[in-house]
Protein backbone atom coordinates (compact mmCIF):
# COMPACT_ATOMS: atom_id res chain seq x y z
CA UNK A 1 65.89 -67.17 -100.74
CA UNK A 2 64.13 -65.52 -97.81
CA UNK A 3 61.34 -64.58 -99.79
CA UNK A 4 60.98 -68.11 -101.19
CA UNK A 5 60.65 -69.93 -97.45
CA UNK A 6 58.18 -66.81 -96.44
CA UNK A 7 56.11 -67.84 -99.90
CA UNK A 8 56.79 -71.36 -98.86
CA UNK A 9 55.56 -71.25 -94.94
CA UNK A 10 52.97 -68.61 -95.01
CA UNK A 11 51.29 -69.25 -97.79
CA UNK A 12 47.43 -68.50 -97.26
CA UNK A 13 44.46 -69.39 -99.65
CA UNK A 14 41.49 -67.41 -99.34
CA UNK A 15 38.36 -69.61 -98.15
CA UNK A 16 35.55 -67.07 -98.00
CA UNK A 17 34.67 -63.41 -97.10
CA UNK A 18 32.25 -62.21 -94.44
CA UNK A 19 31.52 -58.64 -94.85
CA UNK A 20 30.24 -57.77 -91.04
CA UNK A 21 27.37 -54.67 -91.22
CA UNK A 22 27.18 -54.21 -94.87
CA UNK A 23 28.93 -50.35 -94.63
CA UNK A 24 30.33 -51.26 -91.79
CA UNK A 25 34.51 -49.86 -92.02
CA UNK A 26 35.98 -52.90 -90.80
CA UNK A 27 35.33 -56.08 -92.51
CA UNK A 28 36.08 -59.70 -91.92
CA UNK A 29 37.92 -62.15 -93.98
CA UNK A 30 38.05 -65.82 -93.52
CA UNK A 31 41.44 -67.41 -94.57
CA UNK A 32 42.89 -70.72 -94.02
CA UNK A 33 46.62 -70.15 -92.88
CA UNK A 34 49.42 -73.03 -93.56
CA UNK A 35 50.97 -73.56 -90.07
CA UNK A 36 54.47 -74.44 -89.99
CA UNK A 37 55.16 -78.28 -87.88
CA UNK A 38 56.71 -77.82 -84.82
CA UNK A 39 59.42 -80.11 -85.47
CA UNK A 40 61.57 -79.15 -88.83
CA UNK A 41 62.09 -81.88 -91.61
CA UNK A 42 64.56 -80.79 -94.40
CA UNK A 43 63.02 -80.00 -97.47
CA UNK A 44 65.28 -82.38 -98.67
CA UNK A 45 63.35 -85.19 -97.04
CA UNK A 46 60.13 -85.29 -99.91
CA UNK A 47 59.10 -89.10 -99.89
CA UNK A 48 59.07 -91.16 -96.89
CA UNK A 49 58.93 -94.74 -96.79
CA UNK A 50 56.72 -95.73 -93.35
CA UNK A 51 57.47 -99.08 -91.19
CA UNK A 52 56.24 -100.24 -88.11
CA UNK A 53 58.88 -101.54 -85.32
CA UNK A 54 56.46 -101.38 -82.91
CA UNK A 55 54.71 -105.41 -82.73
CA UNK A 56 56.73 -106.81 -80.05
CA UNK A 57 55.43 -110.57 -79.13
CA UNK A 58 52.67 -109.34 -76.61
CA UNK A 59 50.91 -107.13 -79.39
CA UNK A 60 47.50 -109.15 -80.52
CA UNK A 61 44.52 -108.55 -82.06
CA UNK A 62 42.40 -108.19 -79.17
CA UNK A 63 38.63 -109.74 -79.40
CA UNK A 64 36.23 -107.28 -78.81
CA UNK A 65 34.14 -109.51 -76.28
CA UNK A 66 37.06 -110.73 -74.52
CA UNK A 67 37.96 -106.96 -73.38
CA UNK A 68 34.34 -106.17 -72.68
CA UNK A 69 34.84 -109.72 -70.41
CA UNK A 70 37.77 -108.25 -69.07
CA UNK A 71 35.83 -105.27 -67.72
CA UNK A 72 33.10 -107.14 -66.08
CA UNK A 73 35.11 -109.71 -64.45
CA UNK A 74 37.56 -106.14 -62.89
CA UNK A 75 33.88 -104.64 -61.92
CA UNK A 76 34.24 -102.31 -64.75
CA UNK A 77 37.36 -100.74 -63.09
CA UNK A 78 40.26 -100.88 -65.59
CA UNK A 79 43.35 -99.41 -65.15
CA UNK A 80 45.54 -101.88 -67.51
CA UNK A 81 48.06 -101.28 -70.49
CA UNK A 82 47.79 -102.78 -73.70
CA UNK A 83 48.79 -103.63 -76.95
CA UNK A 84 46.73 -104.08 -79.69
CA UNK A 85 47.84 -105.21 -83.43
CA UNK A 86 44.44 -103.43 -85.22
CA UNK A 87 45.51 -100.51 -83.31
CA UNK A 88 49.09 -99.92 -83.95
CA UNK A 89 48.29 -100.82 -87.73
CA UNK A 90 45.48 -97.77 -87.71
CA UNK A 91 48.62 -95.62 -86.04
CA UNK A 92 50.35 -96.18 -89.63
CA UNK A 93 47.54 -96.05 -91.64
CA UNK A 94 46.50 -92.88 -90.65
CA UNK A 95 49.65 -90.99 -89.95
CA UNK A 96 50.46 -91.71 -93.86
CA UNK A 97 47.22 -90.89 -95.53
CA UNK A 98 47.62 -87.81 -93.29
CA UNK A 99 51.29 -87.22 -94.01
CA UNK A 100 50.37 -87.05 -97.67
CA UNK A 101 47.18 -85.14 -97.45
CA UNK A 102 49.73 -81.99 -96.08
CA UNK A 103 51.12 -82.05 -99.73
CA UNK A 104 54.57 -82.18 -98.14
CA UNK A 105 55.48 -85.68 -98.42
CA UNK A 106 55.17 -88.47 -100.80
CA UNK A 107 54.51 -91.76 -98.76
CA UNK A 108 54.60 -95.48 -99.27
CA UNK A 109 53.60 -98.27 -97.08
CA UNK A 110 55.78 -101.32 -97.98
CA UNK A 111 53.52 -104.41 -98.17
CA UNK A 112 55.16 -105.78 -95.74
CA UNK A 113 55.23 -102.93 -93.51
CA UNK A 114 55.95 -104.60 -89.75
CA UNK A 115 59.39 -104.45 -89.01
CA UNK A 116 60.87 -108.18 -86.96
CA UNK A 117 60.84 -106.88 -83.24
CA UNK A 118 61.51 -109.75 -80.37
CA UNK A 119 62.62 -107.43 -78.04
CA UNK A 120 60.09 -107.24 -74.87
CA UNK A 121 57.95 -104.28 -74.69
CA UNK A 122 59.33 -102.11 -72.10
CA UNK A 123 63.08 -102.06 -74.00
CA UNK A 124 62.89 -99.68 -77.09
CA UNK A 125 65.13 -101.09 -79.66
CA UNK A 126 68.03 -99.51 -81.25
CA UNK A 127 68.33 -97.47 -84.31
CA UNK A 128 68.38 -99.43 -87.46
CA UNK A 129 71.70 -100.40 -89.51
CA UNK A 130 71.96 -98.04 -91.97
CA UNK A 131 72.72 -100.43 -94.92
CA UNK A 132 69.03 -101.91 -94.60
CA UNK A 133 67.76 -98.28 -94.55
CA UNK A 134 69.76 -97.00 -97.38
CA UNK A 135 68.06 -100.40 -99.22
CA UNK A 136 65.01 -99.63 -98.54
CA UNK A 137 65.15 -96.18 -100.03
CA UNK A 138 66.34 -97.69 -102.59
CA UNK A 139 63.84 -100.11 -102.95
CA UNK A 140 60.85 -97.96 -103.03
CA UNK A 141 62.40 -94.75 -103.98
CA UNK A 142 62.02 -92.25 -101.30
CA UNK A 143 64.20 -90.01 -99.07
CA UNK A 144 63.68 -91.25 -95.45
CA UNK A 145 62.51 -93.99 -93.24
CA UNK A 146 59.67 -92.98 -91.03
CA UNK A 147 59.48 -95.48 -88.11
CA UNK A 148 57.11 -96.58 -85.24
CA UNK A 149 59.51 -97.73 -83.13
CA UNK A 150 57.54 -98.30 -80.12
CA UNK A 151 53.55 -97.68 -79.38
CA UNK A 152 51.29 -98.60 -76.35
CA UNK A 153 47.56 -97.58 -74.43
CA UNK A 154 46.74 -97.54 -71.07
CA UNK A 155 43.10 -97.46 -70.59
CA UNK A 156 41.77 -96.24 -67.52
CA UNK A 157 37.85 -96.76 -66.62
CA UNK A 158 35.68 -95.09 -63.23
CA UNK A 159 32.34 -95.90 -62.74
CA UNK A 160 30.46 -94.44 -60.18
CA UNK A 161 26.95 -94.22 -58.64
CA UNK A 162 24.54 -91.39 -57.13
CA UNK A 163 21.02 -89.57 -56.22
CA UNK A 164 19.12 -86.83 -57.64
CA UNK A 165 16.25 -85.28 -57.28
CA UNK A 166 13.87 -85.81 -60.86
CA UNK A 167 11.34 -83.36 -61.96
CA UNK A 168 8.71 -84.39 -59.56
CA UNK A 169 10.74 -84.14 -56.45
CA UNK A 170 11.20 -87.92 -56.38
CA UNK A 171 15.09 -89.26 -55.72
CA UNK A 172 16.02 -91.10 -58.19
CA UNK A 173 19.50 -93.19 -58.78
CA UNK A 174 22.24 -91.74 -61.38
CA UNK A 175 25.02 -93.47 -62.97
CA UNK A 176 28.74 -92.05 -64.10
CA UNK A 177 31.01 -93.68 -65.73
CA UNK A 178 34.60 -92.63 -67.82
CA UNK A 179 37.07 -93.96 -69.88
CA UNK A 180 40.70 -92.68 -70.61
CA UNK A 181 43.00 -93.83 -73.14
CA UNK A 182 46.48 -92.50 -72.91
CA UNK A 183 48.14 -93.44 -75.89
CA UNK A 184 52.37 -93.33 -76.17
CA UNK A 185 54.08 -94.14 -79.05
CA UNK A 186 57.84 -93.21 -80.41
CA UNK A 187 59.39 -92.77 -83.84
CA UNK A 188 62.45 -92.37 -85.66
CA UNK A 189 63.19 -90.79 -89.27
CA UNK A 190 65.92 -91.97 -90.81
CA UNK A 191 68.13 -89.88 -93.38
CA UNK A 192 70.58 -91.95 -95.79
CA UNK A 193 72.20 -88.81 -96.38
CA UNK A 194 72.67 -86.97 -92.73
CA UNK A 195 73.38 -90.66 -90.95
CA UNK A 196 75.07 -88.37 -87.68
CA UNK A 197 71.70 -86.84 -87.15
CA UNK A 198 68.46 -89.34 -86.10
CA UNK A 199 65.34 -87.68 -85.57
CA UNK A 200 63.20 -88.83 -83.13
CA UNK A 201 59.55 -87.83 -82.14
CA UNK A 202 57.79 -89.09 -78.99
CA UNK A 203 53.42 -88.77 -79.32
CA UNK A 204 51.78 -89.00 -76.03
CA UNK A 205 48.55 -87.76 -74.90
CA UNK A 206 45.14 -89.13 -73.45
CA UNK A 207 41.45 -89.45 -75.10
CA UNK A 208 38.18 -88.79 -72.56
CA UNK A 209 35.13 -90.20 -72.83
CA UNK A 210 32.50 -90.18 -70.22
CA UNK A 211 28.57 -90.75 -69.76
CA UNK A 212 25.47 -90.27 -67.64
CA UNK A 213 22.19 -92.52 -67.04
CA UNK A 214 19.64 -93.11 -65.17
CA UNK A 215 20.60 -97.40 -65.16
CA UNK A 216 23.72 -99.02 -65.73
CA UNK A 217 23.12 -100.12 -68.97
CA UNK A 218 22.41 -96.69 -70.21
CA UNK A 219 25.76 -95.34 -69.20
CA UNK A 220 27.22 -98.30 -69.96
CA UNK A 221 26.41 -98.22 -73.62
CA UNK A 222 26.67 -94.76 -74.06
CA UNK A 223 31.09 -94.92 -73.73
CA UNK A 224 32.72 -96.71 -76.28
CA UNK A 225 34.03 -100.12 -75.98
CA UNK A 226 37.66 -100.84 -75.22
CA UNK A 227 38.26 -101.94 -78.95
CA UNK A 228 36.99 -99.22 -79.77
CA UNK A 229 38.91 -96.81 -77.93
CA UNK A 230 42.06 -98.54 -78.60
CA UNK A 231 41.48 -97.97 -82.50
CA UNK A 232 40.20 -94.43 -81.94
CA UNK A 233 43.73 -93.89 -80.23
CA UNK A 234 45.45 -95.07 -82.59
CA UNK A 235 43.88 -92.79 -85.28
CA UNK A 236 44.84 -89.91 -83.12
CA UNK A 237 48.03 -91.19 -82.29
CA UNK A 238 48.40 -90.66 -86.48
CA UNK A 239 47.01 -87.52 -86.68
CA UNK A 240 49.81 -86.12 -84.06
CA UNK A 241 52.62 -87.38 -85.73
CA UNK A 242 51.72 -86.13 -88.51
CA UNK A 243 50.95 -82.45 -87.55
CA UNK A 244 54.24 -82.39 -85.53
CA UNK A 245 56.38 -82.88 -88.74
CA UNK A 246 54.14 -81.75 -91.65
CA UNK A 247 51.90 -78.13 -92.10
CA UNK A 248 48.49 -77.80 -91.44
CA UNK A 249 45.55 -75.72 -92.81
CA UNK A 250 44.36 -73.77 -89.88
CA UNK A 251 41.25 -71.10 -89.76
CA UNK A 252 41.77 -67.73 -89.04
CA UNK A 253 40.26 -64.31 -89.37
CA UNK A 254 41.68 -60.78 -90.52
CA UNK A 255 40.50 -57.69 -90.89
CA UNK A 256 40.13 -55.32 -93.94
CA UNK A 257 38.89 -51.58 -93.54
CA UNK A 258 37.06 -49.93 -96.17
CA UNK A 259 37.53 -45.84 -96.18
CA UNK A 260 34.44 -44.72 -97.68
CA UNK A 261 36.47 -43.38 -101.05
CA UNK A 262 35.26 -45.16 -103.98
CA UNK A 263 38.83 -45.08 -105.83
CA UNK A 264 40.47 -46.69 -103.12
CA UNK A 265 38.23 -49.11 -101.87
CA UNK A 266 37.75 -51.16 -105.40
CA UNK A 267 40.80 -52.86 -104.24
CA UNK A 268 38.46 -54.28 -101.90
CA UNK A 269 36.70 -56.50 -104.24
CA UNK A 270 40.08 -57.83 -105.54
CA UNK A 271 40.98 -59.04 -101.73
CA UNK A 272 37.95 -60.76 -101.57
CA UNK A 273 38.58 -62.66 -105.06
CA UNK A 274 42.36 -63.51 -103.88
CA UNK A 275 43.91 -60.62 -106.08
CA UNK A 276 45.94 -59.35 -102.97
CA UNK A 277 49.14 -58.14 -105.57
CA UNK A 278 46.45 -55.98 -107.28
CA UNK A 279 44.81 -54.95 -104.04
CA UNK A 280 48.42 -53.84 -102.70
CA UNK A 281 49.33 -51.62 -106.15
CA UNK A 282 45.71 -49.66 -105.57
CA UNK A 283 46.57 -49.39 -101.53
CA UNK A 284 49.90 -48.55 -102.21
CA UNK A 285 49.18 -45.57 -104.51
CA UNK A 286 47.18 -44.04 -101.94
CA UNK A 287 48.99 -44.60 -99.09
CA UNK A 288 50.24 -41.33 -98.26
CA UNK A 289 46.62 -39.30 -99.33
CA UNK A 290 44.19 -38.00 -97.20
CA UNK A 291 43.18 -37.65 -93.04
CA UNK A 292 45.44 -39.56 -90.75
CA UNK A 293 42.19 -41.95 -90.14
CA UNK A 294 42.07 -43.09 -93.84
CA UNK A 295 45.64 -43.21 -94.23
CA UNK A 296 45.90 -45.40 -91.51
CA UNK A 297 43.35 -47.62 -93.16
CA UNK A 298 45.34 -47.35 -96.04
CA UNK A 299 48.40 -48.56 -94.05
CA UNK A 300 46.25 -51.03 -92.28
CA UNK A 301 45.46 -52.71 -95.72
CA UNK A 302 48.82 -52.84 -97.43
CA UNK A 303 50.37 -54.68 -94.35
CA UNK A 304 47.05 -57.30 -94.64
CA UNK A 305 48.11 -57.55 -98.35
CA UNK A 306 51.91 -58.21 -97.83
CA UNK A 307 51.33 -60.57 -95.24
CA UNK A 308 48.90 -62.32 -97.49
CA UNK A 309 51.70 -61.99 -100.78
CA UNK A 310 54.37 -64.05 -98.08
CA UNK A 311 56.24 -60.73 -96.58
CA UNK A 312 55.23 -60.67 -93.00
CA UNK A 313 58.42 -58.02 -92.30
CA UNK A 314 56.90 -55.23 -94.83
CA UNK A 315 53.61 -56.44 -93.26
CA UNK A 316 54.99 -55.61 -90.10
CA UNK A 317 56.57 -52.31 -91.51
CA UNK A 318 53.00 -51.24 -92.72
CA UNK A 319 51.34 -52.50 -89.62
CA UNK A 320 53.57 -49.97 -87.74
CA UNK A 321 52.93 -46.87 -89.65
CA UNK A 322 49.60 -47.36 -89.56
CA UNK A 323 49.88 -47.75 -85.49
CA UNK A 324 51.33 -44.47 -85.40
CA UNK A 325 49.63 -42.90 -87.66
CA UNK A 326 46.31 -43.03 -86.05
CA UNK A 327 45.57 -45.67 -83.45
CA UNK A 328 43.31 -48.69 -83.45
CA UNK A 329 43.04 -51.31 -81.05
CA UNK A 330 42.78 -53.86 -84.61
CA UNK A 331 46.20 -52.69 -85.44
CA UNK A 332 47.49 -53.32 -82.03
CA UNK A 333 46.27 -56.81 -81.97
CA UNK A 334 47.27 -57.46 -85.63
CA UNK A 335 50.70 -56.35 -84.91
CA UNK A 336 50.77 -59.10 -81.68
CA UNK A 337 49.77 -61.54 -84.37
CA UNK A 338 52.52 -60.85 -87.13
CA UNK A 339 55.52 -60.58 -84.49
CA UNK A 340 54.59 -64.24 -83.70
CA UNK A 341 54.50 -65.21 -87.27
CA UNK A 342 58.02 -63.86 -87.87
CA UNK A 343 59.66 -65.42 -84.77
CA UNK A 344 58.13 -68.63 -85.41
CA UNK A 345 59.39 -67.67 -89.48
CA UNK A 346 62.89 -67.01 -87.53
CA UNK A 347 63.19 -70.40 -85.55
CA UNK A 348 62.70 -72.33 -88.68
CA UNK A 349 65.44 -70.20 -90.43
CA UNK A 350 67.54 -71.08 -87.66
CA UNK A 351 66.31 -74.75 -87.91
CA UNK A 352 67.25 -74.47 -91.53
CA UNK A 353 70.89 -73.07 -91.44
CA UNK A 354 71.61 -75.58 -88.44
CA UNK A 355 70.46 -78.82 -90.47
């Protein structure tokens, strides 16, 4: 079963190969690496059904000219919270389409997706009864409820004005202005099955914009407007709950080392095609031949090909024999990089066996 959640995890798809200096020893290959979510979600949990809680009665679809009014008539200093409907739907939106793009989850969107809410906006509301969530599963066939329970922007705005001296000496007048959107929002997934345990995820962060001209209406124009921004933080709003509880594709580099013996190094070929089981049988039959410099290439190799097969503890194993072997600063850094792919590998074990 170990092996399975290493497969599972660490999977890693090779994107391209960049061979650095044509003879060069050390080569480069571009992967893309499936990062684990920072907050576990049994595999048991495969299709979620997605509401939003969040519309309390002071959520609205704000105009577009009326918060561009709202600006002018504060002198274009804002410092406000609010709560717009278009936004909070784009949280939704976007946190599903991402959700599924992970190829972890199934998702639906009910049609009618918003979720009665009366309470005012600074009380959070109280987990749902469990008979309308095991219904809903039900209903649309999935494993959890994932729920906005609460979502809100502050937007903060600073315009300022200056001197500088232009090209020909002449001082001329600057303008500055910046907008920040701090976005907050909360959710809760909800398990039929494991009622005593309710997840819950809190999102915050804030979105910077800022701008530079020689007028007003140059900077002015040049930051988004507060619709605008409000959507645009809801889209990211989406994006981080969904990389907190599903894996992402993320780039990274590793290195291969060719050893200048034509036997060995036509497993080199089958690396770059994304044959690393046949790459690791030629590696591993000449692991133990030669000067300590090629067997630590060797060495070097074989843990590159485990780690890419879903074994980062052989990986680690060859890594190590190949560090004393014959030293390279590549293998010291590579080794850094595996030991924090298997204690990250270890919490979700943990994370596993505790759920």
């Amino acid at each position: 079963m170990k092996r399975i959640r290493i497969i599972v995890y660490f999977l890693f798809v090779l994107a391209g190969i960049s061979l650095l200096g044509g003879c060069s020893a050390v080569r480069t290959v571009n992967i893309q690496l499936l990062q684990p979510p920072p907050s576990y979600v049994p595999d048991s949990i495969q299709g979620l059904t997605v509401f939003n809680r969040s519309m309390t009665p002071d959520f609205k679809n704000w105009d577009r000219d009326s918060l561009e009014q709202l600006l002018s008539d504060r002198h274009l200093e804002l410092d406000t919270t609010l709560r717009d409907s278009i936004a909070a739907d784009t949280v939704i939106q976007v946190a599903a389409h991402q959700l599924f793009n992970s190829d972890r989850f199934d998702v639906v969107i009910p049609k009618e997706k918003n979720l009665t809410n009366f309470l005012p906006s600074t009380i959070s509301p109280g987990p749902l009864d469990w008979e309308f969530v095991t219904t809903m599963c039900k209903n649309f066939n999935t494993d959890a409820l994932l729920v906005l329970e609460s979502f809100s922007e502050e937007v903060n705005t600073d315009f300022d004005s200056g001197y500088e001296q232009d090209f020909s000496g002449n001082m001329v007048e600057t303008y500055y202005g910046a907008l920040d959107l701090t976005y907050h929002s909360r959710w809760r997934l909800y398990d039929p099955k494991h009622r005593e345990r309710v997840r819950a995820f809190n999102v915050t962060d804030t979105i910077f914009w800022d701008s530079y001209g020689y007028t007003a209406e140059e900077m002015y124009y040049k930051l988004p407007s507060i619709k605008d921004a409000l959507v645009e933080g809801g889209v990211v709003t989406g994006q981080d709950l969904a990389r907190k509880i599903a894996p992402q594709w993320k780039d990274a580099r590793r290195h291969i080392f060719a050893t200048g013996n034509k036997a060995i190094d036509k497993a080199i070929p089958l690396a770059e095609n994304g044959k690393w089981e046949a790459a690791q049988k030629i590696w591993e039959k000449y692991a133990g031949v030669g000067s300590k410099s090629r067997r630590s290439k060797v060495e070097f190799n074989l843990a590159l090909a485990n780690e890419m097969n879903g074994d980062i503890e052989e990986a680690i194993a060859w890594g190590v024999k190949s560090y004393k072997t014959y030293y390279r600063h590549q293998t010291d850094e590579y080794l850094r990089i595996l030991d924090k792919r298997r204690k990250l590998l270890k919490k979700i074990d943990e994370e596993k066996e505790a759920d």
